[in-house]
N, C-alpha and C. Protein backbone atom coordinates (compact mmCIF):
# COMPACT_ATOMS: atom_id res chain seq x y z
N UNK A 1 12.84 -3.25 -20.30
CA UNK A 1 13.60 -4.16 -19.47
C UNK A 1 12.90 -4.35 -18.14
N UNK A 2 12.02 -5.59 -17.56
CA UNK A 2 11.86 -5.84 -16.41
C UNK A 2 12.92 -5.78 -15.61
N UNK A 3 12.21 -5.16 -13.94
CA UNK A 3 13.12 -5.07 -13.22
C UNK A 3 13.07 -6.28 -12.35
N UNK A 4 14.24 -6.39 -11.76
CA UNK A 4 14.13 -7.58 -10.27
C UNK A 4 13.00 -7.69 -9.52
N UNK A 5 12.87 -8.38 -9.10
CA UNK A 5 11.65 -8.35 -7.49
C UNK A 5 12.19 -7.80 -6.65
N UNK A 6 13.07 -7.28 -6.39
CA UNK A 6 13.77 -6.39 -5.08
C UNK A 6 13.90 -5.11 -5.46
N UNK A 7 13.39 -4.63 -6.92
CA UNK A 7 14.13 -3.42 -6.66
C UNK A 7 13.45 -1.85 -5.78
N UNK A 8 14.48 -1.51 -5.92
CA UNK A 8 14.58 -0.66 -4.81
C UNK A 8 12.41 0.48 -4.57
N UNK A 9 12.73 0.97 -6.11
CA UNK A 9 11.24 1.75 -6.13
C UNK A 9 10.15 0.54 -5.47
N UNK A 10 9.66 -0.34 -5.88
CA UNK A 10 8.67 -1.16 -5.30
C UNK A 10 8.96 -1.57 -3.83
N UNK A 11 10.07 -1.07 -3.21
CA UNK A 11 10.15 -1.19 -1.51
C UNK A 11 10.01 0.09 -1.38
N UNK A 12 10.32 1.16 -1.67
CA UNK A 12 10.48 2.74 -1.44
C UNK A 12 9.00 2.88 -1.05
N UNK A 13 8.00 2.19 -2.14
CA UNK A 13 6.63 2.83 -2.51
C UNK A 13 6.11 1.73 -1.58
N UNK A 14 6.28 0.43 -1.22
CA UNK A 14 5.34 -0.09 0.04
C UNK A 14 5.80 0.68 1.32
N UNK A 15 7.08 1.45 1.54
CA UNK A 15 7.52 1.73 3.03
C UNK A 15 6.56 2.93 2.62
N UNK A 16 6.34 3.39 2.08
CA UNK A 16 5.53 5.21 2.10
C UNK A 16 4.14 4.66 2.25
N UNK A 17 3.27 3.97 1.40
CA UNK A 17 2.14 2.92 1.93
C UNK A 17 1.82 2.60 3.20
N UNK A 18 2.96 1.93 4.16
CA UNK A 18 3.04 1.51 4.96
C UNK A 18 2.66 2.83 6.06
N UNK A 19 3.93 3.57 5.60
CA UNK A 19 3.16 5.33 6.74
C UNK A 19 1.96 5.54 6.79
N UNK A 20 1.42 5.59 5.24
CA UNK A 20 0.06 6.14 5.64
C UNK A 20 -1.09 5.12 5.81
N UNK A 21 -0.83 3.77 5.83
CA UNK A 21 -1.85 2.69 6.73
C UNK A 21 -1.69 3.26 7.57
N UNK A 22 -0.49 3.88 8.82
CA UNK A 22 -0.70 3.87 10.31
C UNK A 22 -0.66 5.79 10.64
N UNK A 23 -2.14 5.98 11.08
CA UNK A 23 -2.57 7.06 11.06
C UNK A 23 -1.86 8.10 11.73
N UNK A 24 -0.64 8.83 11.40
CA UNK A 24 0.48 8.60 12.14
C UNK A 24 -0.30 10.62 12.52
N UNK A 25 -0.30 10.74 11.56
CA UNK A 25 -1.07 12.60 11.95
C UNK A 25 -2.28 13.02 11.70
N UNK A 26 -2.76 11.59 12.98
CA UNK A 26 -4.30 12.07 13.50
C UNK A 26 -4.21 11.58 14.10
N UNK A 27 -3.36 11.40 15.15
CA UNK A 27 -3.35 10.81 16.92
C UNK A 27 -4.10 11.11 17.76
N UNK A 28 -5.15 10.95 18.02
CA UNK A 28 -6.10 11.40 19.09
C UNK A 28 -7.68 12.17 18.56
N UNK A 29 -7.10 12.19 17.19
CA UNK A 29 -8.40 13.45 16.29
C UNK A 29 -9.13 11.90 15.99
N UNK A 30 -10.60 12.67 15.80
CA UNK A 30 -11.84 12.49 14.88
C UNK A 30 -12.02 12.99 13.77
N UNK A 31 -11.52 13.83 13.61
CA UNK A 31 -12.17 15.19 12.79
C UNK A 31 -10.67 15.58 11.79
N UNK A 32 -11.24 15.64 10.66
CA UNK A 32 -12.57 16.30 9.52
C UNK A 32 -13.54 14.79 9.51
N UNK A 33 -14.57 15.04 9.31
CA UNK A 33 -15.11 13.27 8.72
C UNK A 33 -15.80 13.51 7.67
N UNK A 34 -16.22 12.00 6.99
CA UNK A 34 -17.03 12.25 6.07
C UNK A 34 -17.62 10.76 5.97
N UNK A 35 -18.71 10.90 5.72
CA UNK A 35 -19.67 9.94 5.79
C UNK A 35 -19.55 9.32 7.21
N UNK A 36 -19.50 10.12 8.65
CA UNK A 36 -19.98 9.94 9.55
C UNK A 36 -18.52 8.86 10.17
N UNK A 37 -17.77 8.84 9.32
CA UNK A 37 -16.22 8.33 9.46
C UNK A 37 -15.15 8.91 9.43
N UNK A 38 -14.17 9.10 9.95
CA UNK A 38 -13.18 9.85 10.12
C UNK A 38 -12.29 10.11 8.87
N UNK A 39 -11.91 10.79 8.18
CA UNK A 39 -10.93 10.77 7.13
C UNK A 39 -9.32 9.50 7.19
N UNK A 40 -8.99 9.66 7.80
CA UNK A 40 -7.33 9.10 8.04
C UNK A 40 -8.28 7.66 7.86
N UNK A 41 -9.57 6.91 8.30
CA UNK A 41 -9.57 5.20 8.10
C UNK A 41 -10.33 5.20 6.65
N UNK A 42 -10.46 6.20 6.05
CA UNK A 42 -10.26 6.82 4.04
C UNK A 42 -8.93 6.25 3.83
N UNK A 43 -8.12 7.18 4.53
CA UNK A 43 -6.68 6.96 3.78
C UNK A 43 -6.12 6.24 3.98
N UNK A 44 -6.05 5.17 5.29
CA UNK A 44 -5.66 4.10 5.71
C UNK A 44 -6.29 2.78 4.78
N UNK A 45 -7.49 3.00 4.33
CA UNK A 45 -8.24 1.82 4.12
C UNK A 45 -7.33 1.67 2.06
N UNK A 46 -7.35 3.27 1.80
CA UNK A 46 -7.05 3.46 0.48
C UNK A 46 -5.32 2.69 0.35
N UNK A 47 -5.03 2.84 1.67
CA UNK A 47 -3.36 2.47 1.43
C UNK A 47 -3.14 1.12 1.35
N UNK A 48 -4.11 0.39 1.92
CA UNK A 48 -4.25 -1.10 2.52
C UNK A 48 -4.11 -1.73 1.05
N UNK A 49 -5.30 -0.99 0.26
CA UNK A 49 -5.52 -1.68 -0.91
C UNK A 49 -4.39 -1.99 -1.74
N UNK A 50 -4.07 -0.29 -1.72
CA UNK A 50 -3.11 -0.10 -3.00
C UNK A 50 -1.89 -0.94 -2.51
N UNK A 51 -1.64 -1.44 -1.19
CA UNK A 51 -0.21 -2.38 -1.03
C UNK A 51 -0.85 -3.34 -1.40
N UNK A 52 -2.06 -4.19 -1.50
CA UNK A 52 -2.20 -5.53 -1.63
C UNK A 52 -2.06 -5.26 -3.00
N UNK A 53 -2.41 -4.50 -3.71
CA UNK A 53 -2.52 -4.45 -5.35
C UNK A 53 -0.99 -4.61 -6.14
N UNK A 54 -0.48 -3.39 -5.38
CA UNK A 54 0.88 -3.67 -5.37
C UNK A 54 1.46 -4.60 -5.26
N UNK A 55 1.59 -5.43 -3.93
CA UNK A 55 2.15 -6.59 -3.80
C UNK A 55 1.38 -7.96 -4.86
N UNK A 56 0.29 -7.90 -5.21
CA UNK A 56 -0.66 -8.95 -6.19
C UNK A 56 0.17 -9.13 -7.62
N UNK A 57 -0.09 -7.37 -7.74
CA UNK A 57 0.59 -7.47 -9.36
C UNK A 57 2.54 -7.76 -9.40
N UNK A 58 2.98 -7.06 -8.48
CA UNK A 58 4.36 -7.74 -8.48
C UNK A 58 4.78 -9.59 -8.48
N UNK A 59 3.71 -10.12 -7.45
CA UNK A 59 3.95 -11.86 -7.44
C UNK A 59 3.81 -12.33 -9.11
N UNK A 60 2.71 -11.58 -9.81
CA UNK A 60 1.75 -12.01 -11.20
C UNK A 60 3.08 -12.05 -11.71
N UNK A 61 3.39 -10.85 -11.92
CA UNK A 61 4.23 -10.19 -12.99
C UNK A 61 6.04 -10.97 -13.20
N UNK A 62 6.34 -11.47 -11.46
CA UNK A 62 7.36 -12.05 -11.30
C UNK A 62 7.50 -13.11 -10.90
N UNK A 63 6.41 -14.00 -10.73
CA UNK A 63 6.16 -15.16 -10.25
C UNK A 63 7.12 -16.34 -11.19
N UNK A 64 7.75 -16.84 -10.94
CA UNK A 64 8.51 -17.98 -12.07
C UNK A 64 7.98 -19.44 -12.01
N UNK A 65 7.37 -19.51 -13.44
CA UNK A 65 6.57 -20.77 -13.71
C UNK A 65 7.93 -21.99 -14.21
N UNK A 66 8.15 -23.16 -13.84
CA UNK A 66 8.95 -23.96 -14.27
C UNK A 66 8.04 -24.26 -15.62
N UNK A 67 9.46 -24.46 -16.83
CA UNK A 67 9.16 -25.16 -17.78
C UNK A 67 9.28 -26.17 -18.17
N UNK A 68 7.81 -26.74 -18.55
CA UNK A 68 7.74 -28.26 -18.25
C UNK A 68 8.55 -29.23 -19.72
């Protein structure tokens, strides 16, 4: 059974996304790094994606085509 476009898990899981785009516990740090880049714009960059992916495949999946 598809769910709605509103439901609740697919907002739950962009608001938790959303936390960790904004580097909320590494305020002022550099450090650990890796590849000469800070970790948290890793996890920020990883979160960015996974909401656009998220939000991509939800429009696909629920998008309503009129029938012609």
């Amino acid at each position: 059974m598809r769910r709605e476009p509103g439901s609740p898990i697919f907002w739950l899981t962009v608001s938790v996304l959303l936390f960790v785009v904004v580097p909320y516990g590494f305020l002022g740090e550099s450090e650990p790094r890796f590849a000469h880049l800070p970790v948290w714009f890793y996890l920020s960059l990883a979160a960015s994606v996974a909401i656009a992916a998220l939000s991509a495949w939800r429009i696909v999946r629920f998008w309503d085509e009129p029938d012609d």
